[in-house]
N, C-alpha and C. Protein backbone atom coordinates (compact mmCIF):
# COMPACT_ATOMS: atom_id res chain seq x y z
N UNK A 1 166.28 23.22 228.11
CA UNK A 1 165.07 22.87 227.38
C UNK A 1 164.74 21.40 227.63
N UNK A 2 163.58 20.57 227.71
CA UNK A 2 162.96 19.60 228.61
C UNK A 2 163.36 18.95 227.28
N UNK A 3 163.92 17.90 227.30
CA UNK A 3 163.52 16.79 226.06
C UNK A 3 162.12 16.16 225.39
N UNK A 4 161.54 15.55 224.64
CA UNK A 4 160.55 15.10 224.51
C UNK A 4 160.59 13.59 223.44
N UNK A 5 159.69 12.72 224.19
CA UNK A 5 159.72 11.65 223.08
C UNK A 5 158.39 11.26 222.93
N UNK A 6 158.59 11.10 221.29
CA UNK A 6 157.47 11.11 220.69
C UNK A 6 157.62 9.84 219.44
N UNK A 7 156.17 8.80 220.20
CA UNK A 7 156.50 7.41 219.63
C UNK A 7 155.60 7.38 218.43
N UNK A 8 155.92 6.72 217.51
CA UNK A 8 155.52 6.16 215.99
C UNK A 8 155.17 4.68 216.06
N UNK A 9 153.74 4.45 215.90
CA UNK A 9 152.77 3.64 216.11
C UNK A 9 152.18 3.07 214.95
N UNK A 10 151.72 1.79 214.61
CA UNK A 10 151.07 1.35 213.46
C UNK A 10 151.52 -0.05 213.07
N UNK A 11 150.74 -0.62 212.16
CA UNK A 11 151.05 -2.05 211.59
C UNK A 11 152.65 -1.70 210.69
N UNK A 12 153.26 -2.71 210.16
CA UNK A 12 154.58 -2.56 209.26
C UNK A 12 153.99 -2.19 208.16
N UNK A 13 154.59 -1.15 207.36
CA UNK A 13 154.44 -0.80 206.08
C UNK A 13 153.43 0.18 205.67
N UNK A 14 153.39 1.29 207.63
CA UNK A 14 152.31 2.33 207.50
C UNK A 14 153.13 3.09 207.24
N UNK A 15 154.21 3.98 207.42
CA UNK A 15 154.88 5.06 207.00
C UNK A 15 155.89 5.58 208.43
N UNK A 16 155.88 4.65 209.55
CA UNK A 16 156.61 5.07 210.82
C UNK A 16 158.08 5.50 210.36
N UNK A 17 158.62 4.60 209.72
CA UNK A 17 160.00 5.39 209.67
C UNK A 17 160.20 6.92 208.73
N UNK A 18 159.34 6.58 207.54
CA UNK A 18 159.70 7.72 206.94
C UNK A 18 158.55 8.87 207.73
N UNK A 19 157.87 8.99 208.45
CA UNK A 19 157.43 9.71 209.20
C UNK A 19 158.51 10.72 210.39
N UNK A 20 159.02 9.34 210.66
CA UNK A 20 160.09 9.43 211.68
C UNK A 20 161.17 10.69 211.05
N UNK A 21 161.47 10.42 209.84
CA UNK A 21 162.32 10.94 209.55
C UNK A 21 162.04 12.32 209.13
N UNK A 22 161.18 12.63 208.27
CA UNK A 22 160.43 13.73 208.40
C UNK A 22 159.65 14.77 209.40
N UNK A 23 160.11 14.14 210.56
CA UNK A 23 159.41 14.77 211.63
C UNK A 23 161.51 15.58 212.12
N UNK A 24 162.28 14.28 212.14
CA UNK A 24 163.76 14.53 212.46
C UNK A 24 163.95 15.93 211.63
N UNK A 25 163.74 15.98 210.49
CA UNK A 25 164.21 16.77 209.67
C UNK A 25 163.66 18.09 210.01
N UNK A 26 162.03 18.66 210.68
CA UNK A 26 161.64 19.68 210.76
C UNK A 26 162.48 20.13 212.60
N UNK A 27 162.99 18.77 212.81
CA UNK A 27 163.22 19.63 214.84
C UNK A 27 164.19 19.85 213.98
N UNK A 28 165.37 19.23 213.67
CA UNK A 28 166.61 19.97 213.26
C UNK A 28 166.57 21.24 212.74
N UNK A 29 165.89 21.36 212.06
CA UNK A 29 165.54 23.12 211.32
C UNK A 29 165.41 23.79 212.64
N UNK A 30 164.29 23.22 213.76
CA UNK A 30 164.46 24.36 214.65
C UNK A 30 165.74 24.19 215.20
N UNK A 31 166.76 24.07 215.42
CA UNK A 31 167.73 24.11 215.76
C UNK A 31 167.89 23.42 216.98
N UNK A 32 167.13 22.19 217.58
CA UNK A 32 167.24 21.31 218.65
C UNK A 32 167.55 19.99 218.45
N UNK A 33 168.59 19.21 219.03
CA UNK A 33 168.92 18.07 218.76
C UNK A 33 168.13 17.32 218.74
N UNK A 34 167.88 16.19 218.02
CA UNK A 34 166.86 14.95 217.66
C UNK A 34 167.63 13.61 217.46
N UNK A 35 167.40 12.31 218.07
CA UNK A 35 167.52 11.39 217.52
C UNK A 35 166.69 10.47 217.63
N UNK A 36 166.91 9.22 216.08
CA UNK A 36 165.56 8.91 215.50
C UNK A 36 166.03 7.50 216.58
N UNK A 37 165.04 6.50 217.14
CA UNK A 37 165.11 5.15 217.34
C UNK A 37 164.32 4.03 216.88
N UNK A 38 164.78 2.99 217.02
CA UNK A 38 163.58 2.04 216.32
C UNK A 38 163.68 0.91 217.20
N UNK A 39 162.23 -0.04 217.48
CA UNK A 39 162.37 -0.67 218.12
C UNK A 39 161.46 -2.34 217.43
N UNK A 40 162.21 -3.65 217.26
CA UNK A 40 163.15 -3.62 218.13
C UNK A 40 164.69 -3.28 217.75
N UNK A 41 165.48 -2.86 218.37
CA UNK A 41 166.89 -3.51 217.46
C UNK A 41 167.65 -3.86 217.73
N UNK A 42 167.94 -4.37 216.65
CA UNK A 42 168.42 -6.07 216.44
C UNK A 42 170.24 -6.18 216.73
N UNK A 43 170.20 -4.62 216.76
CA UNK A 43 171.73 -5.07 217.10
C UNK A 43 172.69 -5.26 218.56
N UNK A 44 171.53 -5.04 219.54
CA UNK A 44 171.49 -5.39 220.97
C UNK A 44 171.65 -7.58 221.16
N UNK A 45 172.19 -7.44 222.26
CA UNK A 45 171.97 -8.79 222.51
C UNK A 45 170.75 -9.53 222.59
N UNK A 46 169.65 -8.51 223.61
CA UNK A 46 168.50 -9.59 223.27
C UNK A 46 167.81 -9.02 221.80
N UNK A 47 168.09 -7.94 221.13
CA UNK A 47 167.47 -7.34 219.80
C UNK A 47 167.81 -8.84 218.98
N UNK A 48 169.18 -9.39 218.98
CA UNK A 48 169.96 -10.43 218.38
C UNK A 48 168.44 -11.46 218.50
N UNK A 49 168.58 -11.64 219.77
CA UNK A 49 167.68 -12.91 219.91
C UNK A 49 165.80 -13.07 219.06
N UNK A 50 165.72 -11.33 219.19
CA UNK A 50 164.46 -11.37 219.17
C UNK A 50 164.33 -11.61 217.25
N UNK A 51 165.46 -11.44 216.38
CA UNK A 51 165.50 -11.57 215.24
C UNK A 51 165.90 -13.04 214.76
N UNK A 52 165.82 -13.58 215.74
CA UNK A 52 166.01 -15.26 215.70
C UNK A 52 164.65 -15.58 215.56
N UNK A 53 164.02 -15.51 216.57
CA UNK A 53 163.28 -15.90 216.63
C UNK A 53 161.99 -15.31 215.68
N UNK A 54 161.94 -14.32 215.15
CA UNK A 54 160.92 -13.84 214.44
C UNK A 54 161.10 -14.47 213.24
N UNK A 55 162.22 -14.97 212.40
CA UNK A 55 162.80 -15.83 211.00
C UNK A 55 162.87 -17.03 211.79
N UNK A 56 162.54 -18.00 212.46
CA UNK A 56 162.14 -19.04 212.85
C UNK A 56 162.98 -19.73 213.28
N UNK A 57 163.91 -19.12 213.79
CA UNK A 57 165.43 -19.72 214.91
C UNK A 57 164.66 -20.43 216.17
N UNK A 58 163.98 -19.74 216.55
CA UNK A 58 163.52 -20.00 217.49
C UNK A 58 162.19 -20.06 218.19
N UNK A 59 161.74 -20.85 219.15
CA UNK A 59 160.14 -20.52 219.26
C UNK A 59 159.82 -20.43 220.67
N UNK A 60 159.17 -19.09 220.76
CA UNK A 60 159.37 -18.82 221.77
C UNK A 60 157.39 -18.57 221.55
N UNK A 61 156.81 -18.49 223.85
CA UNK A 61 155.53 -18.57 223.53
C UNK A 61 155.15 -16.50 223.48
N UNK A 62 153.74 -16.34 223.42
CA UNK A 62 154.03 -14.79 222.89
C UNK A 62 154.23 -14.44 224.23
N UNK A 63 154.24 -14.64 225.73
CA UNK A 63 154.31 -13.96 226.93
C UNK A 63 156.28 -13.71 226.42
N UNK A 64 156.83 -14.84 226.53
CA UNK A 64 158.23 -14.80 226.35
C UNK A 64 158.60 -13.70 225.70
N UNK A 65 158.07 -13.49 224.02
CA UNK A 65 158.16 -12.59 222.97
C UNK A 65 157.91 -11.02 223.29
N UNK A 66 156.91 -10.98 224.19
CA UNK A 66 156.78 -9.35 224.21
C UNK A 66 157.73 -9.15 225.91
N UNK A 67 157.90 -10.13 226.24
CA UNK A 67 159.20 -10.07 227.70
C UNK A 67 160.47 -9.29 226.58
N UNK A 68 160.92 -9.87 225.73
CA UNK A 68 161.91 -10.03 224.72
C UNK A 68 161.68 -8.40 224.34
N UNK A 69 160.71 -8.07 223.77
CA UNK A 69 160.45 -6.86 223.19
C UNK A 69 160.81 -6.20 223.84
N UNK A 70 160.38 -6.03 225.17
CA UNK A 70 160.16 -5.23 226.42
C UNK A 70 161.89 -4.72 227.26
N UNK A 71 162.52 -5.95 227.08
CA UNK A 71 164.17 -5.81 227.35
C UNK A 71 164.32 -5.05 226.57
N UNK A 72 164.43 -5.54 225.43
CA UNK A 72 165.04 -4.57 224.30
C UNK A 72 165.06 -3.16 225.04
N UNK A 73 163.54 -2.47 225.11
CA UNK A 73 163.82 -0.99 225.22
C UNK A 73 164.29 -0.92 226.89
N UNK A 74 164.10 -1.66 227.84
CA UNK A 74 165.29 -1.30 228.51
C UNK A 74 166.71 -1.19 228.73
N UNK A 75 167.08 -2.17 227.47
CA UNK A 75 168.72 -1.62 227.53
C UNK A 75 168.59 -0.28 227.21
N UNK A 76 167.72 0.46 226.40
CA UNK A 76 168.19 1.71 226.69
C UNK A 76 167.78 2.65 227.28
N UNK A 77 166.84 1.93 228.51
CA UNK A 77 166.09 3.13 229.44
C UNK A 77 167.28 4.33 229.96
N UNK A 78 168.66 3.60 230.29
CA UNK A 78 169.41 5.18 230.85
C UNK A 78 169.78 5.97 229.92
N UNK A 79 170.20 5.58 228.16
CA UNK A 79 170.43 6.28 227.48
C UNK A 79 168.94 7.47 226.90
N UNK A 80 167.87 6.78 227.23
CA UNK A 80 166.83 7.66 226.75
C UNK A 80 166.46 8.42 228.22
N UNK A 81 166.75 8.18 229.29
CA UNK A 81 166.58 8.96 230.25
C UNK A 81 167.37 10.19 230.17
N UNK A 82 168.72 10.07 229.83
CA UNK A 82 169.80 11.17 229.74
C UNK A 82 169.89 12.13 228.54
N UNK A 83 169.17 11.27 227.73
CA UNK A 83 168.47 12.47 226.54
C UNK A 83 167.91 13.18 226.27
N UNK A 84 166.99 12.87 227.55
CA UNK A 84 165.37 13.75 227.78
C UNK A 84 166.46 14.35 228.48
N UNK A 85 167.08 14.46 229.44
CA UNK A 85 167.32 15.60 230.75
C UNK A 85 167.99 16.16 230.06
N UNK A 86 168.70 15.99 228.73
CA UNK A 86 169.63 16.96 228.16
C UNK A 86 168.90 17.74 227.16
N UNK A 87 167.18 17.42 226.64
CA UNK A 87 166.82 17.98 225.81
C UNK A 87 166.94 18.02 224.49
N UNK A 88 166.93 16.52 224.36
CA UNK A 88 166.78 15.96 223.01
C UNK A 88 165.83 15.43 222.35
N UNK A 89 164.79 15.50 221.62
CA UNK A 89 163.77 15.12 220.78
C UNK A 89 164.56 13.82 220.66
N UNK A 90 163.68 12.87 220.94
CA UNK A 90 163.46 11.27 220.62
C UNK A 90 162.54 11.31 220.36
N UNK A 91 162.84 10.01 218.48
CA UNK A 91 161.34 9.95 217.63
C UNK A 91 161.62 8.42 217.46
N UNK A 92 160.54 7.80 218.28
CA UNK A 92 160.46 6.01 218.48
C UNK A 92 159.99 5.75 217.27
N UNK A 93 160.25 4.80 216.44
CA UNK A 93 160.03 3.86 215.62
C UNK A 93 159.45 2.92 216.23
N UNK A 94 157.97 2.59 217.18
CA UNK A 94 157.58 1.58 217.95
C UNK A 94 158.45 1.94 218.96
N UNK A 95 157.40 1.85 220.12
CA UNK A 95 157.44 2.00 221.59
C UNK A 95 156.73 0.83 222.84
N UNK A 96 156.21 1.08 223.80
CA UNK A 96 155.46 0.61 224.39
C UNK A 96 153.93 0.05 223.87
N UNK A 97 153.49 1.11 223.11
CA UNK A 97 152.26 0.94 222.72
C UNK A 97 152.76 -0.75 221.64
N UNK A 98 153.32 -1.38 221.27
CA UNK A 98 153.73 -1.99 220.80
C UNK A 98 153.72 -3.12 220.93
N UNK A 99 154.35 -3.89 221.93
CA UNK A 99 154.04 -4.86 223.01
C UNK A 99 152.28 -4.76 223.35
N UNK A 100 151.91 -3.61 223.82
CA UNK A 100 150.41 -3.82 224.54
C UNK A 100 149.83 -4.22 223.00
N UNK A 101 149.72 -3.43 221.79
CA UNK A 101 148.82 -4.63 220.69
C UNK A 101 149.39 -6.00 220.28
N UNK A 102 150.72 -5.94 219.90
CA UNK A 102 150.59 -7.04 219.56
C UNK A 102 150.31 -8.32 220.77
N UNK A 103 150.92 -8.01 221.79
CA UNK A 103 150.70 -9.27 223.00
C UNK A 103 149.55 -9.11 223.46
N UNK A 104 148.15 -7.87 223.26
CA UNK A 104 146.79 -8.22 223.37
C UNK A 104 146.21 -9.40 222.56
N UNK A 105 147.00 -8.72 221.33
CA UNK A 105 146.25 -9.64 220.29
C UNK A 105 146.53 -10.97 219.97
N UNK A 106 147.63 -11.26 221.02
CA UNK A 106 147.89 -13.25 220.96
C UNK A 106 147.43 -13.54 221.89
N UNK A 107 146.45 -12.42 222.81
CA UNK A 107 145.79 -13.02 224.10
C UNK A 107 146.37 -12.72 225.24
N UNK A 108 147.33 -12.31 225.57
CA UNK A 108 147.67 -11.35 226.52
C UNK A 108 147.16 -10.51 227.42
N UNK A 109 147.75 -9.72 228.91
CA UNK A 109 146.44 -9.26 229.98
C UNK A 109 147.02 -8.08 229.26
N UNK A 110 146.53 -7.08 229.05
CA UNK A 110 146.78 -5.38 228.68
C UNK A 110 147.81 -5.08 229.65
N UNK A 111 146.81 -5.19 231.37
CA UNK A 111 147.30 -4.59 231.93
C UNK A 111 148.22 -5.08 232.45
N UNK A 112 148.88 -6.07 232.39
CA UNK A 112 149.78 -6.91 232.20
C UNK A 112 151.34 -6.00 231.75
N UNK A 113 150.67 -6.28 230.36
CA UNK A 113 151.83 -5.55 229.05
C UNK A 113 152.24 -4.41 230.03
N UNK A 114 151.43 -3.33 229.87
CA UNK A 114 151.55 -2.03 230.52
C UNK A 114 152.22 -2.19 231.67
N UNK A 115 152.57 -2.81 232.69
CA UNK A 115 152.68 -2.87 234.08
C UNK A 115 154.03 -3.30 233.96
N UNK A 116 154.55 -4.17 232.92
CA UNK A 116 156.04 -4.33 232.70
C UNK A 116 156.59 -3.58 232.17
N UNK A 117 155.92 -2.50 231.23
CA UNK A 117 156.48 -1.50 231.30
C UNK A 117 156.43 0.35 231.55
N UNK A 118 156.26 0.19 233.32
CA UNK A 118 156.02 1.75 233.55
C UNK A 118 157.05 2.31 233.90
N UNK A 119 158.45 1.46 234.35
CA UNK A 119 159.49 2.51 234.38
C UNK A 119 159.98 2.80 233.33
N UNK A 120 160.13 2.36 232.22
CA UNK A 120 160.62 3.16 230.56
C UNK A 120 159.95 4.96 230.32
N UNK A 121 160.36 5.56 230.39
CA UNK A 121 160.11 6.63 230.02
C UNK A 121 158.73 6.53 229.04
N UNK A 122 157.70 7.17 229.49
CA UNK A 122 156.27 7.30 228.88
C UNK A 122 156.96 8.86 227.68
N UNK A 123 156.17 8.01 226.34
CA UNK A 123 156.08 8.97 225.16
C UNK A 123 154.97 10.47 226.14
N UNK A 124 155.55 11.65 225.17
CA UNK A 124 154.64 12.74 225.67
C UNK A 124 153.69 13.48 224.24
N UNK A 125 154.14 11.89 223.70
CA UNK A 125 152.97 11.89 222.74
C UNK A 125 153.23 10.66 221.61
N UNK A 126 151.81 10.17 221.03
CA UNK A 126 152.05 8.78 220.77
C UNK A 126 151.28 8.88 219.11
N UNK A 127 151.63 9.01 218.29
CA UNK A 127 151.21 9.05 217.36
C UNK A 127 150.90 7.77 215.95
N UNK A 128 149.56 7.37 215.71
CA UNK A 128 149.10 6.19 215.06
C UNK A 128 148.58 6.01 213.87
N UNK A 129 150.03 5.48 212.69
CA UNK A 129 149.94 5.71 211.70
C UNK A 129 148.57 4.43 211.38
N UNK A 130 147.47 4.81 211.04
CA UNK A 130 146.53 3.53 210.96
C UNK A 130 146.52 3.48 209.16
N UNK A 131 146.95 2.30 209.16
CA UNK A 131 145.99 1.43 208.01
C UNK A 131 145.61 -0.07 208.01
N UNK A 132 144.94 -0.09 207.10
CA UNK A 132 144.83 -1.54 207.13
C UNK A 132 145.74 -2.74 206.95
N UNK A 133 145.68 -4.23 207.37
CA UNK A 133 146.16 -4.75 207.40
C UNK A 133 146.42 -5.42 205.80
N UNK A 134 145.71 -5.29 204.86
CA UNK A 134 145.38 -5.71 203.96
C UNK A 134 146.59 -4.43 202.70
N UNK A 135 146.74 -2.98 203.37
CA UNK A 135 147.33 -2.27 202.74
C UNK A 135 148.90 -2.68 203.26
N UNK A 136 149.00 -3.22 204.51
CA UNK A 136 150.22 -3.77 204.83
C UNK A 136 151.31 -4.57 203.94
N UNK A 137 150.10 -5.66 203.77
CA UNK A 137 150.33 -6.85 202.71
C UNK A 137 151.22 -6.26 201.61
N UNK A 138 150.21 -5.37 200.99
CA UNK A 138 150.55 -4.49 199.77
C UNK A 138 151.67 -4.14 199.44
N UNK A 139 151.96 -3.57 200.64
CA UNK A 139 153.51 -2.39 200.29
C UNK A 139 154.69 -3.50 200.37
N UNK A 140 154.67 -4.52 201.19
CA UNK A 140 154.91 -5.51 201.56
C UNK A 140 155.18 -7.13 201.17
N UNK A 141 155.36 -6.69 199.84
CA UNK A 141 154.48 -8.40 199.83
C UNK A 141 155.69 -9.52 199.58
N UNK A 142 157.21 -9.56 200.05
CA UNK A 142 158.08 -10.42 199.96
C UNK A 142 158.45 -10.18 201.50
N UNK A 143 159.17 -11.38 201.79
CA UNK A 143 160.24 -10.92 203.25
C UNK A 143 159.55 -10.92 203.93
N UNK A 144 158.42 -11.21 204.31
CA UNK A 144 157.52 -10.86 205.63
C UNK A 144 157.76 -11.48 206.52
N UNK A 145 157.96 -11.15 208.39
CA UNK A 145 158.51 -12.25 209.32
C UNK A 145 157.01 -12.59 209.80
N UNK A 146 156.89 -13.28 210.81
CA UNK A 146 155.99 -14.52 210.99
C UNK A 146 154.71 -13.54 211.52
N UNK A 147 154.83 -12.02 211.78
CA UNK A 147 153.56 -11.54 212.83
C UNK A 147 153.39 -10.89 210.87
N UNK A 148 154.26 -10.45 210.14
CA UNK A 148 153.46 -9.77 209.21
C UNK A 148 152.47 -10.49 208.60
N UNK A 149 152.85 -11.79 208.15
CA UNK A 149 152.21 -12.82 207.51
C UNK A 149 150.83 -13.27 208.09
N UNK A 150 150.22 -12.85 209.33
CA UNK A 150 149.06 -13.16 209.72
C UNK A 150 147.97 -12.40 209.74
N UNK A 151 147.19 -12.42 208.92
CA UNK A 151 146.54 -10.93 208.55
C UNK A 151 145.52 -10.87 209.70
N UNK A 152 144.73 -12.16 209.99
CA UNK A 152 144.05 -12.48 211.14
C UNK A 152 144.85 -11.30 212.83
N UNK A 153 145.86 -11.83 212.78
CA UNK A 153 146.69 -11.35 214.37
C UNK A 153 146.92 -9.87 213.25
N UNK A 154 147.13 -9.20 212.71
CA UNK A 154 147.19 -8.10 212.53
C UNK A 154 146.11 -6.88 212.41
N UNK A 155 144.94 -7.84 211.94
CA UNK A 155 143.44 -6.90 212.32
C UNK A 155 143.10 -6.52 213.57
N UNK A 156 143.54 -7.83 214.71
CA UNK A 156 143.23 -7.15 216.32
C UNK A 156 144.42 -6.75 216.36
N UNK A 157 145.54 -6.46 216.38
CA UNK A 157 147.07 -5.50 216.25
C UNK A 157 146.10 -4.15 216.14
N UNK A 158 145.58 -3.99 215.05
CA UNK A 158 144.83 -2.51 214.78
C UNK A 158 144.03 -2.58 215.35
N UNK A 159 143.01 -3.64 215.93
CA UNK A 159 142.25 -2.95 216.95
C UNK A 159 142.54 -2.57 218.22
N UNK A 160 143.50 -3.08 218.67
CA UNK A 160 144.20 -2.60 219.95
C UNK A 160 144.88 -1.80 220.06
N UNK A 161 145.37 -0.77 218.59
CA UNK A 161 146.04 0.05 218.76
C UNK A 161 145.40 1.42 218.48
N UNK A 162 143.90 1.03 218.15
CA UNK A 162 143.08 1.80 217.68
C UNK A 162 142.33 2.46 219.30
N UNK A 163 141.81 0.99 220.16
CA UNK A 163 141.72 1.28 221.32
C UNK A 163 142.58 1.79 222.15
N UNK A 164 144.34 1.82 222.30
CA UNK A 164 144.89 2.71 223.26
C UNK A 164 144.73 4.05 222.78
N UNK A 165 144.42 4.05 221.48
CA UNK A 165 144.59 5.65 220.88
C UNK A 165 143.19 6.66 221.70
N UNK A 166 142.28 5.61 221.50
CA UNK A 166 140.96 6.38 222.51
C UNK A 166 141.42 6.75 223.99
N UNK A 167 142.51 6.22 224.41
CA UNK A 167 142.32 6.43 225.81
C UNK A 167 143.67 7.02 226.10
N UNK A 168 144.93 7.95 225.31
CA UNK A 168 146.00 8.48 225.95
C UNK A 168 146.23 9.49 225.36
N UNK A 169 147.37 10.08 225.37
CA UNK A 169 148.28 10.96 224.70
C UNK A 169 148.30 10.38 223.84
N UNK A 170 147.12 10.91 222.22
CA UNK A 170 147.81 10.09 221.19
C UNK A 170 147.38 11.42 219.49
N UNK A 171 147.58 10.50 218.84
CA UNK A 171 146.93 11.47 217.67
C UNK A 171 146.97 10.42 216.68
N UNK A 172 145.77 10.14 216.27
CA UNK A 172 145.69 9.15 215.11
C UNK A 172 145.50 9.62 213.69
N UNK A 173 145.92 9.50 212.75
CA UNK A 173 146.18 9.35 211.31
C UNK A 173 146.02 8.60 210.87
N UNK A 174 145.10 8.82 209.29
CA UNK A 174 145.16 7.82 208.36
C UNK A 174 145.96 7.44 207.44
N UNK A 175 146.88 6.58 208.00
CA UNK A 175 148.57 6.27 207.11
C UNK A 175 147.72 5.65 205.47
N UNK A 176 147.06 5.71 204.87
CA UNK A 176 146.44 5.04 203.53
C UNK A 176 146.50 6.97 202.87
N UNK A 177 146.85 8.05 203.30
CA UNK A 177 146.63 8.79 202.53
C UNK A 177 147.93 9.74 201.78
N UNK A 178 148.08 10.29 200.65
CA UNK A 178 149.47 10.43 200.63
C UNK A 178 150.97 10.97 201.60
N UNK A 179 151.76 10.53 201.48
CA UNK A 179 152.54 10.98 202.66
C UNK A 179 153.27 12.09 202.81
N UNK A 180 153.03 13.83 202.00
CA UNK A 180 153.21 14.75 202.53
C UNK A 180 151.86 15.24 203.83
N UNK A 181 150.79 14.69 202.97
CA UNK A 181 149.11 14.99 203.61
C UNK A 181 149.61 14.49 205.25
N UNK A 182 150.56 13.47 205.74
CA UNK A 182 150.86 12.53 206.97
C UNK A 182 151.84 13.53 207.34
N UNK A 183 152.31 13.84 206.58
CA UNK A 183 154.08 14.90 207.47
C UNK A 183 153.58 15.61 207.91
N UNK A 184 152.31 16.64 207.01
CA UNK A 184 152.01 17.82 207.70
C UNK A 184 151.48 17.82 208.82
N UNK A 185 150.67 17.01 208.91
CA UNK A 185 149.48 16.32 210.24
C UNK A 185 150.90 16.35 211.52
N UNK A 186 151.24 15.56 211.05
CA UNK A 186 152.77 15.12 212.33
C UNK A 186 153.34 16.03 212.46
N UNK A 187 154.05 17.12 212.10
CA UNK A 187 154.70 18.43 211.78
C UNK A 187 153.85 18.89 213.50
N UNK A 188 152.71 19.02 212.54
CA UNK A 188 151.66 20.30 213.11
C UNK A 188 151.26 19.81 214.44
N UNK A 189 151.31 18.54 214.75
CA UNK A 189 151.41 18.02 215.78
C UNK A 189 152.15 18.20 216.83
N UNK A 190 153.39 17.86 216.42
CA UNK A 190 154.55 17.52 217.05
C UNK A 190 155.30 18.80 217.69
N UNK A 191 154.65 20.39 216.85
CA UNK A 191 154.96 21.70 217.05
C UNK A 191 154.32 22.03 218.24
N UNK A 192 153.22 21.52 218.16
CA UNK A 192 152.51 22.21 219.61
C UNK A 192 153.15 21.30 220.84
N UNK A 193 153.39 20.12 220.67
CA UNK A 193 154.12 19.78 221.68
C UNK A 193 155.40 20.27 222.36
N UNK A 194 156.28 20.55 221.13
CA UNK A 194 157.33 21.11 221.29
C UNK A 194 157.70 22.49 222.00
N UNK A 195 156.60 22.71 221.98
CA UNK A 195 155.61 24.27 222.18
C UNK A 195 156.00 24.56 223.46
N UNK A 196 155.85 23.39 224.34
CA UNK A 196 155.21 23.26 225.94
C UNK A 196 156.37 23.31 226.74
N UNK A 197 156.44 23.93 227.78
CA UNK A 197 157.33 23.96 228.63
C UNK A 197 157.54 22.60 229.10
């Protein structure tokens, strides 16, 4: 059976992880292995670095930062390569689409972003929890690292993530509405994919 990965998209404090997890919970019922990832993390060497620098260890310019991002998911391009060939549902917590908004939105080339990363395994479906930046705040409102805190860089964040959604494998949602109304959407989604040879 073909593996499939399927990335979780949106500003912080739309519903990606517990999406994530709720999506984990319906493949397991079908009886196919799943595991959940998140990106970045922090417990990699450059994940290490990139959590320096987001709590103000360090200052790095944003080309550097989404370079940084971008390692990250290649340390685990062979482990997510060997997952797919074994037929394992991978559910990204932030993917590629990730890097391309936020490093559009500090001014960055798109095609740029994209072009550093086409050997990572492409999601075979990209799903975009949208809300506002302002509902971000909300859920949010202690602890914030330096990209949450800018509501300015987080409105074009959503518009750039609003624009890849027009143009790929994607399915957009309105993360502002309650979050069984979001599981089912994703569920029902994620079934027909699963669907496909």
């Amino acid at each position: 059976m073909t593996g499939r990965l399927i990335a979780f998209e949106g500003l912080d404090q739309s519903g990606k992880q517990t999406q994530a997890e709720a999506l984990r919970d319906y493949v397991l019922s079908l009886g196919r292995e799943c595991r959940l990832l998140s990106f970045p993390d922090y417990e990699t060497p450059i994940g290490s670095e990139i959590h320096r620098a987001l709590h103000g260890e360090r200052d790095y310019a944003p080309d550097v930062m989404q370079l940084l991002y971008v390692s990250n998911r290649y340390e685990y391009r062979a482990r997510i390569e060997q997952w797919l060939a074994d037929g394992v549902v991978l559910l990204c917590d932030r993917y590629v689409a990730s890097s391309i908004a936020y490093g559009e939105a500090q001014g960055l080339d798109r095609a740029w972003l994209a072009a550093i990363q086409q050997f990572l395994p492409q999601p075979h479906l990209t799903i975009l929890l949208d809300i506002a930046p302002e509902t971000a705040v909300k859920r949010k409102a202690t602890n914030r690292d330096r990209y949450e805190r800018d509501l300015a860089l987080l409105s074009r964040v959503r518009e750039s993530y609003r624009a890849q959604a027009e143009r790929g494998e994607w399915l957009r949602l309105d993360g502002e509405r309650p979050r069984p109304d979001v599981s089912d959407d994703v569920i029902s989604a994620a079934a027909t994919r699963l669907a496909r040879p």
